[in-house]
Structure formats: C-alpha cells, structure tokens
Protein backbone atom coordinates (compact mmCIF):
# COMPACT_ATOMS: atom_id res chain seq x y z
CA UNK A 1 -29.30 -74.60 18.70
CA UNK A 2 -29.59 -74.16 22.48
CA UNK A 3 -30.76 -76.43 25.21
CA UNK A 4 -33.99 -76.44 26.80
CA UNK A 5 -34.08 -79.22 29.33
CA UNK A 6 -34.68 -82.90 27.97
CA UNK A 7 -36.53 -81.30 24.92
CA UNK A 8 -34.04 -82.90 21.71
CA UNK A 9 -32.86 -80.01 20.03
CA UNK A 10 -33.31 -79.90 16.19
CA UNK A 11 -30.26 -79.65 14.12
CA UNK A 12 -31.74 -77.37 11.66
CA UNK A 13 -31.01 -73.91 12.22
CA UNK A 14 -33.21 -71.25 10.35
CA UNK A 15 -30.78 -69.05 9.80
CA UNK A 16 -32.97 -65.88 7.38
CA UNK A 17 -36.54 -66.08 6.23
CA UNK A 18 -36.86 -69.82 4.50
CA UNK A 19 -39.76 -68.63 2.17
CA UNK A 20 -38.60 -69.45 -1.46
CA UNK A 21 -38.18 -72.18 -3.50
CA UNK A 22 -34.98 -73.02 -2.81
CA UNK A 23 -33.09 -72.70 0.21
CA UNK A 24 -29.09 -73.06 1.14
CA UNK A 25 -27.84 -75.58 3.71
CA UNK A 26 -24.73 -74.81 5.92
CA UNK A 27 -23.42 -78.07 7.27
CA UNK A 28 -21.98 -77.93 10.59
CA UNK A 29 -17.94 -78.71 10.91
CA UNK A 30 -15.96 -81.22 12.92
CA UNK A 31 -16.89 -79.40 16.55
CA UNK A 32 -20.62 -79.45 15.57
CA UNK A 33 -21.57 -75.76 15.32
CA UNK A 34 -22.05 -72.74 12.70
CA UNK A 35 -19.42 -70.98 14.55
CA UNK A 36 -17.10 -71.39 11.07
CA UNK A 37 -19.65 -69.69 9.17
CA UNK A 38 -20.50 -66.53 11.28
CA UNK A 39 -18.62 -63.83 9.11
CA UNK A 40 -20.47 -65.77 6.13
CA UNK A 41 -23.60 -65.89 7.49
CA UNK A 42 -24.59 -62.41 7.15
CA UNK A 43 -23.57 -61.82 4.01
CA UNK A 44 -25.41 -64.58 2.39
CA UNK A 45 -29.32 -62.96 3.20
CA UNK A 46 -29.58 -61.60 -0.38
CA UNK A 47 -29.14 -64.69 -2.24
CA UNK A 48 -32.35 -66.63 -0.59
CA UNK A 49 -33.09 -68.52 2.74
CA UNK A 50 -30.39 -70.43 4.31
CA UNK A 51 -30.53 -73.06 7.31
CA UNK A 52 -27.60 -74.43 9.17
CA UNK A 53 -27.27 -77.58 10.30
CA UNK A 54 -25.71 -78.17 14.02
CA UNK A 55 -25.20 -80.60 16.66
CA UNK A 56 -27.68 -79.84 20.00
CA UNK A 57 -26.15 -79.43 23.34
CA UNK A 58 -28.16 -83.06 24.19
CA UNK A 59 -27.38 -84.50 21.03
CA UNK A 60 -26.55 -88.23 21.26
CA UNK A 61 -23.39 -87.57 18.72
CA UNK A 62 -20.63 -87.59 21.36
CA UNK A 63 -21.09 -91.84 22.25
CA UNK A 64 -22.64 -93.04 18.83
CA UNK A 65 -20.52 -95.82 17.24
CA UNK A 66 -18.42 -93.22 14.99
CA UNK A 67 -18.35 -96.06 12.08
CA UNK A 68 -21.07 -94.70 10.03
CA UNK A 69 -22.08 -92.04 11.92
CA UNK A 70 -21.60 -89.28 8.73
CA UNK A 71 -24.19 -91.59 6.90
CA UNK A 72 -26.45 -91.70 9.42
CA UNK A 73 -26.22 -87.93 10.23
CA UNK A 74 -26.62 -87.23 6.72
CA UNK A 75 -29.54 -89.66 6.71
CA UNK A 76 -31.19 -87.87 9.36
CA UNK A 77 -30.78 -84.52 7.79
CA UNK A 78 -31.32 -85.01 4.40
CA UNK A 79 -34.96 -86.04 6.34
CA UNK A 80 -35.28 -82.91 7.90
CA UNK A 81 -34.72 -80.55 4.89
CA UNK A 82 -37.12 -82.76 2.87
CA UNK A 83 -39.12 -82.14 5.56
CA UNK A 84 -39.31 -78.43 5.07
CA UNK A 85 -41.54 -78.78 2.10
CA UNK A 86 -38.60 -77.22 0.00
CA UNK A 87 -37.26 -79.48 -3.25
CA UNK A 88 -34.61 -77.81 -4.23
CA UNK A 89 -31.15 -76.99 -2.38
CA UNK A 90 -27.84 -75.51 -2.45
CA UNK A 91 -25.85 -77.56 -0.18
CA UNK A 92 -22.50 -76.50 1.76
CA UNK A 93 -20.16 -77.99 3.53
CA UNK A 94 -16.67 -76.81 5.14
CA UNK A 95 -13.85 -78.62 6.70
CA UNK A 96 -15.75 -82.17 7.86
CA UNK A 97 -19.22 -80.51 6.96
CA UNK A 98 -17.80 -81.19 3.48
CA UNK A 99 -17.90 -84.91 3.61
CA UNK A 100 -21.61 -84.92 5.35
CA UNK A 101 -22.61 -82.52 2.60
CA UNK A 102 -21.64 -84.94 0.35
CA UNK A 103 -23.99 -87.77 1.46
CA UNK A 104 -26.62 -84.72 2.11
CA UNK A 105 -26.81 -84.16 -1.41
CA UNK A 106 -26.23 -87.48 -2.79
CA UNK A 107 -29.56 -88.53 -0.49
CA UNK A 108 -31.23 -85.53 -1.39
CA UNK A 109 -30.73 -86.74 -5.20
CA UNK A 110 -31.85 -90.33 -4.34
CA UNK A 111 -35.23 -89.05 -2.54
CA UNK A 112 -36.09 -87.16 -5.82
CA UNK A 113 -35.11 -83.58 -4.78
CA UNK A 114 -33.20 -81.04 -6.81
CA UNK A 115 -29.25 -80.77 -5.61
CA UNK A 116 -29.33 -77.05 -7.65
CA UNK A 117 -25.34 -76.78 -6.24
CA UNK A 118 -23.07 -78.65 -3.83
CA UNK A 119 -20.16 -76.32 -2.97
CA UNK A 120 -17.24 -78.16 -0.21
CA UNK A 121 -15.26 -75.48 1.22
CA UNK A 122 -11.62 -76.84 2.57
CA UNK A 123 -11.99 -79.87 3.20
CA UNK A 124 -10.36 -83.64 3.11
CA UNK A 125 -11.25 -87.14 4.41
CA UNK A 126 -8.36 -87.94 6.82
CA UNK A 127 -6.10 -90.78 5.70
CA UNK A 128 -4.22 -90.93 9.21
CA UNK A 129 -5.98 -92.55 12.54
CA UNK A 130 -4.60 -90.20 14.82
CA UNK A 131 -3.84 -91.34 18.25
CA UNK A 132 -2.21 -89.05 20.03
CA UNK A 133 -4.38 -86.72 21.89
CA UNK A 134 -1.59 -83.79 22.08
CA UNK A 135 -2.19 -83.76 18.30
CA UNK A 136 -5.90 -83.70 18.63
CA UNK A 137 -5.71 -80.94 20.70
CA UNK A 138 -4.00 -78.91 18.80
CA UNK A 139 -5.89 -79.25 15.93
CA UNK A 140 -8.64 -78.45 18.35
CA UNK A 141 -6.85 -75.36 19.61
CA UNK A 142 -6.44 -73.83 15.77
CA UNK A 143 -10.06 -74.59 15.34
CA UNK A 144 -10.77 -72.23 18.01
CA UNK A 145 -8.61 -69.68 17.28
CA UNK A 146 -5.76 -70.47 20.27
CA UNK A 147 -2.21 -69.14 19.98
CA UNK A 148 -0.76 -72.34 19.97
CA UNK A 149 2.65 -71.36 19.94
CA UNK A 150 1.79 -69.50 23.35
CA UNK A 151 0.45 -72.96 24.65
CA UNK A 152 3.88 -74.91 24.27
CA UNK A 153 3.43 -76.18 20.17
CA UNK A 154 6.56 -75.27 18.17
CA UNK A 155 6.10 -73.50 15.38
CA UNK A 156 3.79 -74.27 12.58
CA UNK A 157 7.15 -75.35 10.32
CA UNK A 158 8.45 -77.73 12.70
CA UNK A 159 4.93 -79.10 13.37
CA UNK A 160 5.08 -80.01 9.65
CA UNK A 161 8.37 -81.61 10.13
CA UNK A 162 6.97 -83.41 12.69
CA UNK A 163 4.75 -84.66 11.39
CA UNK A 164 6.46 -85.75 8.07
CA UNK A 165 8.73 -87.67 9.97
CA UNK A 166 6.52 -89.79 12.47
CA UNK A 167 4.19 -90.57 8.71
CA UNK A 168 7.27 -91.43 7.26
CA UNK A 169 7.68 -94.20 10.43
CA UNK A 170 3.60 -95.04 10.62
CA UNK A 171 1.95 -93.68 7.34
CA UNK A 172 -1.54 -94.81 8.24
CA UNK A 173 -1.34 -93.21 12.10
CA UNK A 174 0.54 -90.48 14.66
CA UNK A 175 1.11 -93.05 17.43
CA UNK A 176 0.64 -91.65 21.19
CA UNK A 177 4.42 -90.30 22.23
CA UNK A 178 5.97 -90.81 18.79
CA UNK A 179 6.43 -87.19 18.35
CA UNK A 180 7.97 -86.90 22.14
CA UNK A 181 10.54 -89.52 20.75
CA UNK A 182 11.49 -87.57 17.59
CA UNK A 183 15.73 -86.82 16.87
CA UNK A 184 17.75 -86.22 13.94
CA UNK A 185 17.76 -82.46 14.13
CA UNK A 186 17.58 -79.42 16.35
CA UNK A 187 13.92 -78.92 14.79
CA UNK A 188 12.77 -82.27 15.52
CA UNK A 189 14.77 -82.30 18.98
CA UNK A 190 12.78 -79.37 20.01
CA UNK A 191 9.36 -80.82 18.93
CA UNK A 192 10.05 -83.53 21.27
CA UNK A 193 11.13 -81.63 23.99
CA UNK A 194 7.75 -79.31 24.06
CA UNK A 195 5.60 -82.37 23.26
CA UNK A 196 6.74 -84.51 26.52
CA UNK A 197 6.33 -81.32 28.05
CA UNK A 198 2.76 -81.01 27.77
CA UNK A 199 2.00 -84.23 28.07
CA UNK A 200 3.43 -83.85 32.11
CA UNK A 201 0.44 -81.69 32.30
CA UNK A 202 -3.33 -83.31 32.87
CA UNK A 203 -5.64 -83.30 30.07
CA UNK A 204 -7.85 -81.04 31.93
CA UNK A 205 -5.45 -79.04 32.78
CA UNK A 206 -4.46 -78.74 29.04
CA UNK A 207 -8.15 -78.03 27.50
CA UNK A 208 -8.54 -75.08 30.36
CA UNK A 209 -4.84 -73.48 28.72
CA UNK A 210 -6.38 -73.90 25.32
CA UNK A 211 -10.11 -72.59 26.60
CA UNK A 212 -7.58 -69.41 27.94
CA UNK A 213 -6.10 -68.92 24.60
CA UNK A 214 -9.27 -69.29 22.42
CA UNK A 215 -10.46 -66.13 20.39
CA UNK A 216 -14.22 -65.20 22.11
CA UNK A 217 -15.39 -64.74 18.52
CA UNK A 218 -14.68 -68.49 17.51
CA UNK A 219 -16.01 -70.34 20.56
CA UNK A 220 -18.65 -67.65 22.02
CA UNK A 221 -19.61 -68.99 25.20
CA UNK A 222 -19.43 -72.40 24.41
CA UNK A 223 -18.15 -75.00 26.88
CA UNK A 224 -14.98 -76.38 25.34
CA UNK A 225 -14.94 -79.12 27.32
CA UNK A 226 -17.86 -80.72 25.42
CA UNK A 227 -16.66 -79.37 22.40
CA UNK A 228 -13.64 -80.53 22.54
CA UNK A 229 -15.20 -84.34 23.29
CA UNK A 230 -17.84 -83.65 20.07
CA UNK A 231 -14.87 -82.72 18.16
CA UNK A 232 -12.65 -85.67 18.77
CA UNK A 233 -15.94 -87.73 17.73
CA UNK A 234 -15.81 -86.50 14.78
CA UNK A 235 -12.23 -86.71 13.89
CA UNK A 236 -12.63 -91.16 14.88
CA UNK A 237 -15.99 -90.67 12.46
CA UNK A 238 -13.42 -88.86 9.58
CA UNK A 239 -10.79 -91.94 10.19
CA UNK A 240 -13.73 -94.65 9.40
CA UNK A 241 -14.92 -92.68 6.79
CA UNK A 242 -15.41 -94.20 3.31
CA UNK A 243 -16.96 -92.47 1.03
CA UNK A 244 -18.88 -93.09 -1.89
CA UNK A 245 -18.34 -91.27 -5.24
CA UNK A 246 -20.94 -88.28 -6.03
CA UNK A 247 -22.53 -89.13 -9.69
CA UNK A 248 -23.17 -85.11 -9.93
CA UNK A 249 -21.13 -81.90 -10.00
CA UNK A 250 -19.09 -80.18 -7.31
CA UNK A 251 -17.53 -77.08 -6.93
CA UNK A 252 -14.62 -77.34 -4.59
CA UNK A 253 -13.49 -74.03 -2.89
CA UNK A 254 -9.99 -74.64 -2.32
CA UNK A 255 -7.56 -72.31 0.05
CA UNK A 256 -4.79 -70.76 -1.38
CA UNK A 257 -2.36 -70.67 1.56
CA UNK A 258 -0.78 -73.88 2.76
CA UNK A 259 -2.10 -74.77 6.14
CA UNK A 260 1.57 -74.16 7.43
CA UNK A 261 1.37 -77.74 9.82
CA UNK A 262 -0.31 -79.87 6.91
CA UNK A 263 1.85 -78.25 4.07
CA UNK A 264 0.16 -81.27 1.46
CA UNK A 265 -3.36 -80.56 2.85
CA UNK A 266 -4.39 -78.26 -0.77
CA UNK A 267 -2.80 -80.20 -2.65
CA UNK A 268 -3.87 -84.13 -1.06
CA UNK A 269 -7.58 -81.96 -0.82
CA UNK A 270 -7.85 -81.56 -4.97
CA UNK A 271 -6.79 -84.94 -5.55
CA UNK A 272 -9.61 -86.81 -3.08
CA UNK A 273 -12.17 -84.75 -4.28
CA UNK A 274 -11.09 -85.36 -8.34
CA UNK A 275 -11.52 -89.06 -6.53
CA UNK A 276 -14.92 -88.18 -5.41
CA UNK A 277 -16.81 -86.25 -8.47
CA UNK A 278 -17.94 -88.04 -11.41
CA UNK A 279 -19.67 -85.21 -12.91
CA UNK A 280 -17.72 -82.05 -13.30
CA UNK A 281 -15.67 -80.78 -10.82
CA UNK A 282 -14.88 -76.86 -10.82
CA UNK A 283 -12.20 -75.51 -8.45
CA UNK A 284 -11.91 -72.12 -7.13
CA UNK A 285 -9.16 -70.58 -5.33
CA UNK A 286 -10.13 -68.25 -2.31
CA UNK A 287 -7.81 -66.29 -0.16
CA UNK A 288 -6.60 -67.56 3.17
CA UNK A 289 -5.48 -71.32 4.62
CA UNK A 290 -7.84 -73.67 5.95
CA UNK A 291 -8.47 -71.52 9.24
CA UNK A 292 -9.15 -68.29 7.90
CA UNK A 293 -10.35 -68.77 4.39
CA UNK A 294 -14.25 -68.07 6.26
CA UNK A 295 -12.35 -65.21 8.21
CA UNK A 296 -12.17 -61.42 7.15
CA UNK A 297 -10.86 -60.60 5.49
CA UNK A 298 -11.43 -63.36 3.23
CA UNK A 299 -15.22 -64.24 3.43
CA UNK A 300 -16.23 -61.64 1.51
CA UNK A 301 -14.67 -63.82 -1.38
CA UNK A 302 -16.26 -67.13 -0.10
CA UNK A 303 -19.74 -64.95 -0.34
CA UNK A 304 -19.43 -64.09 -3.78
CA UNK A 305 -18.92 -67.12 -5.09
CA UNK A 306 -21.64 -68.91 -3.36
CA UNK A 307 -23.70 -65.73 -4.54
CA UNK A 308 -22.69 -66.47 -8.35
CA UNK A 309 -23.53 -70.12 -7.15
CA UNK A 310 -26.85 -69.92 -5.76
CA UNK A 311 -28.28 -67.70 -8.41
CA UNK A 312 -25.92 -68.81 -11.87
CA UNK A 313 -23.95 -65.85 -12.51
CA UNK A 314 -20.61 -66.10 -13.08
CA UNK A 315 -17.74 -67.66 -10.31
C-alpha cells in the first residue's frame, strides 16, 4: 500500500476483481511487501480474485515487541479477510509469509471459515538468532537482488563454509565478528578477511552500497533504509517464533536448487514442515533456489500449480 499522511494504511491489497466466492491471499515476506510475488501476480487473474497482504509505510511493525508479533499479525489479518464478507480462501505464503500463512489459516479455520488450500512456498522457521548484522545484510542484499559478491561477500560456497563452521562453534547463533575471526583454511581465511573489511565501513554507508547494487525490479522505488529496518524485524520475530502444528493439509512448494549459502535450507525446510502438518502434507518441486523460484523463468511453474490448486485439477 502507499502512504497518505497519518491515514493507517490497510494491509490488504486488492490485487484483481475480489467478486467470487472464494478469493486467494498472498502473504507478504520478511521485508513486508508483494514485491516477491510480482512475476506471479499477473499470472494468477484467471484462477479468481486475489488480495495481498503488506506492511504500510506507517505501519507500527518496525518497534512492536517481535515475540509474538506473527500471531498477532496473523490475528489482525485473518480479521480483515473475514471482514471481506468472503468464507472461503486459498491462502499463500512465501519465505516468512509462510509461517504467518500458517496462523492465517489455522485462525481462519478456528473463526468457522473454509481454508479451501494453504500452499507455503520456500520457506523455514529460523533455528539460529543471528547477531551479526553483516549477515543480516546480506541476506537483505539477496532479497533484493544485490550482487553480493560485487559488495565484498565471498562467494556463495565459502559463505556456506562459513557458516558451517561458526554453527559448528555456536549452533543456536552467528555471534557479531565470529566470522571475521574464522582460520583453518584459505576459504575460511578469506571469509574473514572480507568480513572485517566491511565491517570498517559504517552501516549507512553499507545499506547505500547494497541500495547501489539492488535490481530496480525487486525493490522499485522503495526506501531501503526502512526496508532494511522492517526486514531485520522480522528476522528477531522468525528467531522467537514457535509455532503451533496445523491440524489440516499443506502443500509445500519446495525449490529444487540449493540456496548455494544455506546448502541444508531444502532439505532442514521438508523436515519442519513434516513437523508442522498433521493432515497431509504434499510436496512439489519447482525450478529455481529460494531467490528465484518466483523469478522467470520459473514462476510460470509456481502459477500452475497454484492454478491446479485453487480450482482442483491436477498438481
């Protein structure tokens, strides 16, 4: 949504006509916006209305307590959709969207609608607190489609190594300057070597390089700034996150590339949400890694089975 003065925006989006029965809900990712869902988006008209759900450029989101806060966001929009007059809903969520779709649809069910499909697309509850805001921003950076190899990261591979080996030290958290403090190998060696680089530089100084970097098409005119603070929000609300198993069925869209930096992201993904479902869980493999699997040229396989989905053909 945009901003119009002190008026509170509304977090739900009409995205097509919302005449029907039943209507699809996009849920918003980790930085807040439908930005994720944009090649998607179109595509999706002939299957029936769709809303998105966002965060409002005067949304309180950025200092609420994150403890709690996907409940409560789900709480608020589950009220919203009810209050569209529709009863029945096909619910989506990607990346973090996936966990607040879950709650969506679980309240949904407990007000005495009809949750006709809940599809999560990518996504995991984070089991690490991570500390380190070099990390966060380069999670941020990949979210926005920044060359973060032209920013100072090593490679994706000896991210991962990175990474393995400061969870190996702290499994429950990537400390602030662990990975500046990494040896063993030339790999590691260099990790630490660009890390306490960039951290000589400001943090403003660092989100302006990544704002440089950033593909128009994933953060169109958006100031990253406040992004960036909505999206570290969210990763603290992810942390605290404890989520409560979902007594119907799921279909879990599932990447088939390993995210190169998280290389046990699919594979940690299937297992929480085989955690999560206690009714039947179906898994489909689409094309692409966590980043692009909403990307061409993937979406168009994303669409189709939300299609199949929405209106019970085949997946």
């Amino acid at each position: 949504g945009g901003h119009d003065g002190d008026t509170p925006v509304d977090p739900l989006v009409p995205l097509t006509d919302t005449d029907g029965d039943e209507v699809r809900v996009l849920v918003h990712d980790g930085v807040g916006t439908l930005a994720a869902y944009r090649t998607v988006i179109p595509l999706l008209d002939r299957s029936g209305p769709v809303v998105g759900l966002a965060v409002g450029a005067d949304d309180p989101y950025r200092s609420e307590d994150p403890a709690g806060l996907l409940e409560r966001r789900a709480a608020d929009y589950t009220e919203r959709l009810l209050a569209t007059g529709h009863r029945r809903f096909h619910v989506v969520g990607y990346c973090m969207g996936g966990l607040v779709a879950l709650e969506i649809a679980r309240q949904l069910t407990e007000a005495g609608a009809t949750v006709a499909s809940l599809t999560i697309i990518s996504s995991y509850g984070l089991p690490h607190t991570i500390e380190d805001d070099l990390v966060l921003e380069y999670v941020f950076a990949r979210l926005v489609g920044a060359d973060t190899v032209a920013l100072g990261y090593p490679s994706d591979a000896v991210i991962a190594r990175s990474f393995e080996a400061v969870l190996a030290a702290t499994p429950d958290r990537v400390p602030t300057g662990a990975l500046d403090a990494l040896t063993g190998d030339d790999d590691l060696a260099e990790a630490a070597t660009r890390f306490a680089a960039l951290r000589q530089h400001p943090p403003a100084q660092r989100l302006a390089a990544i704002a440089g970097q950033a593909d128009g098409d994933d953060a169109p005119e958006l100031d990253l700034t406040s992004l960036y603070e909505l999206y570290r929000q969210s990763m603290a609300a992810v942390t605290r996150h404890r989520p409560t198993p979902y007594a119907g069925d799921i279909t879990f869209l599932r990447e088939n590339d390993d995210t190169g930096f998280l290389p046990w992201l699919r594979r940690d993904m299937t297992e929480y949400w085989r955690g999560l479902c206690l009714g039947d869980l179906s898994i489909v493999d689409v094309p692409g890694d966590h980043f692009t699997c909403l990307r061409e040229p993937h979406a168009a396989r994303v669409v189709e089975v939300l299609g199949d989905l929405h209106t019970g053909g085949p997946r």
